[in-house]
N, C-alpha and C. Protein backbone atom coordinates (compact mmCIF):
# COMPACT_ATOMS: atom_id res chain seq x y z
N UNK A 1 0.82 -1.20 0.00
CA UNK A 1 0.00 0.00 0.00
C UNK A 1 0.86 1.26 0.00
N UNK A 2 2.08 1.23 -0.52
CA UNK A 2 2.94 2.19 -0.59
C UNK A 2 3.42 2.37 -1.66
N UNK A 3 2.68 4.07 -1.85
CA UNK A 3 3.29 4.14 -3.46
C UNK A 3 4.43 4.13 -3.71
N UNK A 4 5.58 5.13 -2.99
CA UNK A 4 6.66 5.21 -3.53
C UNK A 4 7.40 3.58 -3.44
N UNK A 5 7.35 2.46 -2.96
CA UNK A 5 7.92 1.84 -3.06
C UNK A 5 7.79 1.27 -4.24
N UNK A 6 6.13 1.34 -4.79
CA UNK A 6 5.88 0.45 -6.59
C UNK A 6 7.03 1.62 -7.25
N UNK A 7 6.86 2.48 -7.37
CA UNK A 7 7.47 3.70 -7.76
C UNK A 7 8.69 3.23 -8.19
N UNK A 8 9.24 2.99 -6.90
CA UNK A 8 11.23 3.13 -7.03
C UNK A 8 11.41 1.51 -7.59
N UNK A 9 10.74 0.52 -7.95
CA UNK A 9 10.67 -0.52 -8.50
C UNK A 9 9.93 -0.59 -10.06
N UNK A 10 9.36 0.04 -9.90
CA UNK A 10 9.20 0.56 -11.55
C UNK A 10 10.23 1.01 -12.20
N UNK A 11 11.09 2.25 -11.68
CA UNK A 11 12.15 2.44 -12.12
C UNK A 11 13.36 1.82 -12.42
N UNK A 12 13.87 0.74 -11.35
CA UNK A 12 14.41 -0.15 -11.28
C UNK A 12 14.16 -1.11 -12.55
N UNK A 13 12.86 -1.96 -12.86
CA UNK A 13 12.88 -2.22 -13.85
C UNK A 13 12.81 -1.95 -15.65
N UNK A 14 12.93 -0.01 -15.30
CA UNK A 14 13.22 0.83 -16.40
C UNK A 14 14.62 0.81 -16.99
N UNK A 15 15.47 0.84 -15.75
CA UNK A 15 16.63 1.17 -15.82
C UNK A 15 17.09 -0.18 -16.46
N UNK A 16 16.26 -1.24 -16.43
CA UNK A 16 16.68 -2.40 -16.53
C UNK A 16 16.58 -3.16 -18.29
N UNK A 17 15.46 -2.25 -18.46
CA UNK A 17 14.99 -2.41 -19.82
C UNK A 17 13.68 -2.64 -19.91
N UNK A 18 13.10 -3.58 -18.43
CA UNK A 18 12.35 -4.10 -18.92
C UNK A 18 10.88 -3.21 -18.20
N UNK A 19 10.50 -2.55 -19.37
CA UNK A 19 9.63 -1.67 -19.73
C UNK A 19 7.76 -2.29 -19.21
N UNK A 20 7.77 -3.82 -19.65
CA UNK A 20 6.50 -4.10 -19.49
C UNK A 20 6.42 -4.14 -17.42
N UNK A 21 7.14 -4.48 -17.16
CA UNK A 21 7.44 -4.84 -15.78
C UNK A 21 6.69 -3.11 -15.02
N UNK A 22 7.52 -2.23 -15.75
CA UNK A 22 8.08 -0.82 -15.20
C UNK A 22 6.75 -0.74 -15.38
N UNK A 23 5.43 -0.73 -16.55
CA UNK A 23 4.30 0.18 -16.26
C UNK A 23 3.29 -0.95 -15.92
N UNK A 24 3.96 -2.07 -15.33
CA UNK A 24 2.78 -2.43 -14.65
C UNK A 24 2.78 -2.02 -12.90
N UNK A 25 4.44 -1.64 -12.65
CA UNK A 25 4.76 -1.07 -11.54
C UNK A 25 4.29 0.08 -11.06
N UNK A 26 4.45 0.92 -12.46
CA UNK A 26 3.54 2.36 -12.69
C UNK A 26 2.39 2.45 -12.17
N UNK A 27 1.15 1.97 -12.93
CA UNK A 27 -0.04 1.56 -13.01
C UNK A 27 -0.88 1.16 -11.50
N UNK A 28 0.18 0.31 -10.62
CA UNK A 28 0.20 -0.02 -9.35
C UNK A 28 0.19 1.32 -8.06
N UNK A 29 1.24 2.08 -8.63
CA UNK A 29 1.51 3.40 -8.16
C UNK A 29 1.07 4.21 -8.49
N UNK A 30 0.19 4.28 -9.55
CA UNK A 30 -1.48 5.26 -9.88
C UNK A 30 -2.04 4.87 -9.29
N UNK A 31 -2.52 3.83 -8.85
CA UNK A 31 -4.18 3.15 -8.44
C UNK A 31 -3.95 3.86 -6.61
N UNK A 32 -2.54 3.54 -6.38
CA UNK A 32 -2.51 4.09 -4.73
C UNK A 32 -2.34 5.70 -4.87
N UNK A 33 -1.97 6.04 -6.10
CA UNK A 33 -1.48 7.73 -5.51
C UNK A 33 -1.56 8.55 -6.88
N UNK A 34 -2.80 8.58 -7.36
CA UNK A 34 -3.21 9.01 -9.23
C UNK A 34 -2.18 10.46 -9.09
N UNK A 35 -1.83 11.05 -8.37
CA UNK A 35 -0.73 12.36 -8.98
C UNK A 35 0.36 12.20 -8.38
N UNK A 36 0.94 11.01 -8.51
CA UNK A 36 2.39 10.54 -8.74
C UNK A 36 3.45 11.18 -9.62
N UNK A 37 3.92 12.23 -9.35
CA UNK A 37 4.68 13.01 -10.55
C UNK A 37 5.84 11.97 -10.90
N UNK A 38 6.61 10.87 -10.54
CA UNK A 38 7.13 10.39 -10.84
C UNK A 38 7.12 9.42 -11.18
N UNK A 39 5.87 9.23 -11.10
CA UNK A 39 5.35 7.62 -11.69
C UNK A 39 4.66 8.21 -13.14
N UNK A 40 4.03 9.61 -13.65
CA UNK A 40 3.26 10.02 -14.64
C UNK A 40 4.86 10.29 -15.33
N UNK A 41 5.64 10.77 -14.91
CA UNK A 41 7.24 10.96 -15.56
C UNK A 41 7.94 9.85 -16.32
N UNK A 42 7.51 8.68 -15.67
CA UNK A 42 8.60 7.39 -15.74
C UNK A 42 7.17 6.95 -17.09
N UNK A 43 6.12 7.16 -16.66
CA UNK A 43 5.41 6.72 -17.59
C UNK A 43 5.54 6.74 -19.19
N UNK A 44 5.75 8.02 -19.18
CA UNK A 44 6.42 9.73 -20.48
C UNK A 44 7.29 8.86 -21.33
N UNK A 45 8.50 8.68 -19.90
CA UNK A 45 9.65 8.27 -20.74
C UNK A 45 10.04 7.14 -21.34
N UNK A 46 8.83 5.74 -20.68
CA UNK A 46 8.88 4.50 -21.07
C UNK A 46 7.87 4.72 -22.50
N UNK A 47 7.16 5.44 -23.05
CA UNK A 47 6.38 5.86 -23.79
C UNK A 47 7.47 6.50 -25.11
N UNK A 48 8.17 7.69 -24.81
CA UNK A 48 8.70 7.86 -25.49
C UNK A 48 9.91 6.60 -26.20
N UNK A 49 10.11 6.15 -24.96
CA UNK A 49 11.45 5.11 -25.71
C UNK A 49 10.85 4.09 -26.29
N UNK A 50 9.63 4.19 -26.35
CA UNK A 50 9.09 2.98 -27.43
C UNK A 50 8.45 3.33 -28.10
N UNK A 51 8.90 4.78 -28.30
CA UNK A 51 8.16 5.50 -29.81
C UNK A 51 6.50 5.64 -29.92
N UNK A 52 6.06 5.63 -28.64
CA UNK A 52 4.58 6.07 -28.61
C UNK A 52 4.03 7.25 -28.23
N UNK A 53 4.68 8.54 -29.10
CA UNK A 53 4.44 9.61 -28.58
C UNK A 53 3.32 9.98 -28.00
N UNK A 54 1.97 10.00 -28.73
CA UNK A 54 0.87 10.44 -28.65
C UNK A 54 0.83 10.07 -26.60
N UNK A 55 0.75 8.85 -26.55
CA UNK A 55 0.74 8.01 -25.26
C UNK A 55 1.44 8.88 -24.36
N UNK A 56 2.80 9.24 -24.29
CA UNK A 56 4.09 10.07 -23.70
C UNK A 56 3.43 11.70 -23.50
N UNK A 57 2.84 12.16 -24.48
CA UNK A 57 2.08 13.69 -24.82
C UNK A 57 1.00 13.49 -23.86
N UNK A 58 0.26 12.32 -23.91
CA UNK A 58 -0.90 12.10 -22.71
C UNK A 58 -0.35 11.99 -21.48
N UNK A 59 0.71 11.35 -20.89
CA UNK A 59 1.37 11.12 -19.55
C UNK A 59 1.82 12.67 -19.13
N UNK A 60 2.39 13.56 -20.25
CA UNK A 60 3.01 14.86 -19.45
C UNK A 60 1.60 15.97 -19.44
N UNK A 61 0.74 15.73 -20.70
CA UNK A 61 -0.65 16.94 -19.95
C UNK A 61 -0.79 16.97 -18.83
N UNK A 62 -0.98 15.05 -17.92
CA UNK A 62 -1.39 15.21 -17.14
C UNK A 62 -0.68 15.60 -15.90
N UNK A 63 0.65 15.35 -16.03
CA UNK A 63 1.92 16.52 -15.43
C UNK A 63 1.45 18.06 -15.41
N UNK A 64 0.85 17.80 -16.24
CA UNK A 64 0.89 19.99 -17.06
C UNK A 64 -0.29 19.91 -15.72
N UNK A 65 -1.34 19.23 -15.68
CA UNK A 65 -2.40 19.60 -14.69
C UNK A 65 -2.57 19.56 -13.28
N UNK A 66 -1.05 19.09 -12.56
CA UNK A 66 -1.23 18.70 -12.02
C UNK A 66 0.33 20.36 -11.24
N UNK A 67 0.96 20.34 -12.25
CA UNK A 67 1.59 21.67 -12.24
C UNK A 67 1.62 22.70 -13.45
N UNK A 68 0.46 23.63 -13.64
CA UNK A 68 0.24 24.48 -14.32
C UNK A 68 1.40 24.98 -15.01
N UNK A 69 1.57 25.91 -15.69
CA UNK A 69 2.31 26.50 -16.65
C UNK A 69 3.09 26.33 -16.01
N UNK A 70 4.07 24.81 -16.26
CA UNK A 70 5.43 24.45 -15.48
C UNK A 70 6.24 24.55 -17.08
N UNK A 71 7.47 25.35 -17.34
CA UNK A 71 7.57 25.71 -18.79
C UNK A 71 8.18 24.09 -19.23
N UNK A 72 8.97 23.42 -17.79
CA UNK A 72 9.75 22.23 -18.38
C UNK A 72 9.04 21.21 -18.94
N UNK A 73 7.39 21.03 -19.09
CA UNK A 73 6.77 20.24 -18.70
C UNK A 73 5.98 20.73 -20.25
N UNK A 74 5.81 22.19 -20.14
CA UNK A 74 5.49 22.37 -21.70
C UNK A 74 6.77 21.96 -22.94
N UNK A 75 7.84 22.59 -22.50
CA UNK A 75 8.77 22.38 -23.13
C UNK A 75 8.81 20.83 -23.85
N UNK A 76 8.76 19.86 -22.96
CA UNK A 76 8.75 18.60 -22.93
C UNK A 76 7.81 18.27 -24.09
N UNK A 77 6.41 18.42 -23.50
CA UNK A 77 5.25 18.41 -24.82
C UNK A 77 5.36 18.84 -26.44
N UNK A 78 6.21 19.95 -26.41
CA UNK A 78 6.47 20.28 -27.46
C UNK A 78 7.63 19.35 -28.12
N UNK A 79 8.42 18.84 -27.70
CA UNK A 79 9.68 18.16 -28.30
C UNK A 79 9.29 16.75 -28.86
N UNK A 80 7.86 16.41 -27.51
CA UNK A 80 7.43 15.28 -28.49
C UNK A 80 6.19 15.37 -29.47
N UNK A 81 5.82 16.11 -29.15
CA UNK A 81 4.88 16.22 -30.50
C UNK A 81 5.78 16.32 -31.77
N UNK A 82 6.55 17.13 -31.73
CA UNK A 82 7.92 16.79 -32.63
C UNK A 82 8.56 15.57 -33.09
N UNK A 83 8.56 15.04 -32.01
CA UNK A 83 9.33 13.92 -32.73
C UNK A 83 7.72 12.68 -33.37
N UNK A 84 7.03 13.05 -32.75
CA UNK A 84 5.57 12.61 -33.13
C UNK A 84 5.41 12.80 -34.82
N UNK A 85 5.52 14.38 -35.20
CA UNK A 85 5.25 14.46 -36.52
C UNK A 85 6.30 14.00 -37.25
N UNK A 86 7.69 13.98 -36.85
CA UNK A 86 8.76 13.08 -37.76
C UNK A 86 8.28 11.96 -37.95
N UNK A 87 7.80 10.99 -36.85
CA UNK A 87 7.83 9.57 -36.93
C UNK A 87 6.77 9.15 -38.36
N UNK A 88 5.89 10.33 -38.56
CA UNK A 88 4.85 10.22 -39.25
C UNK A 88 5.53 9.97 -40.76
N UNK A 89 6.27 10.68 -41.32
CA UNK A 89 7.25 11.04 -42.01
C UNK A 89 7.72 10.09 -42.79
């Protein structure tokens, strides 16, 4: 019943590669604590590294809502929608 611990084991299995592990760890650490900034982060980035922008663009809005006009967080959004319209390409 402790988020940060799914948390820091999600990551663990990020760091590891193994990605399916990491967002079911994620997912675990939403259900106990839905504004997990570092579990909606780890989400982003397991998203982006498997080339699912749209998915990654949905994980940081909900960053954006959770900290308003945070610019790193827009910034972020914008780079992948970017690499979003390349992939299209």
């Amino acid at each position: 019943a402790f988020a940060e611990a799914w948390n820091r084991r999600a990551t663990t299995f990020f760091v590891l590669g193994d990605f399916e592990s990491s967002l079911l760890d994620i997912r675990q650490t939403l259900i106990l604590e839905p504004r997990h900034f570092g579990a909606l982060s780890g989400l982003s980035m397991i998203f982006e590294t498997t080339e699912q922008y749209e998915r990654a663009i949905q994980a940081e809005q909900q960053l954006l809502k959770l900290m308003p006009n945070n610019e790193l967080i827009e910034k972020r959004i914008r780079r992948l929608r970017d690499k979003a319209l390349k992939s299209r390409i």
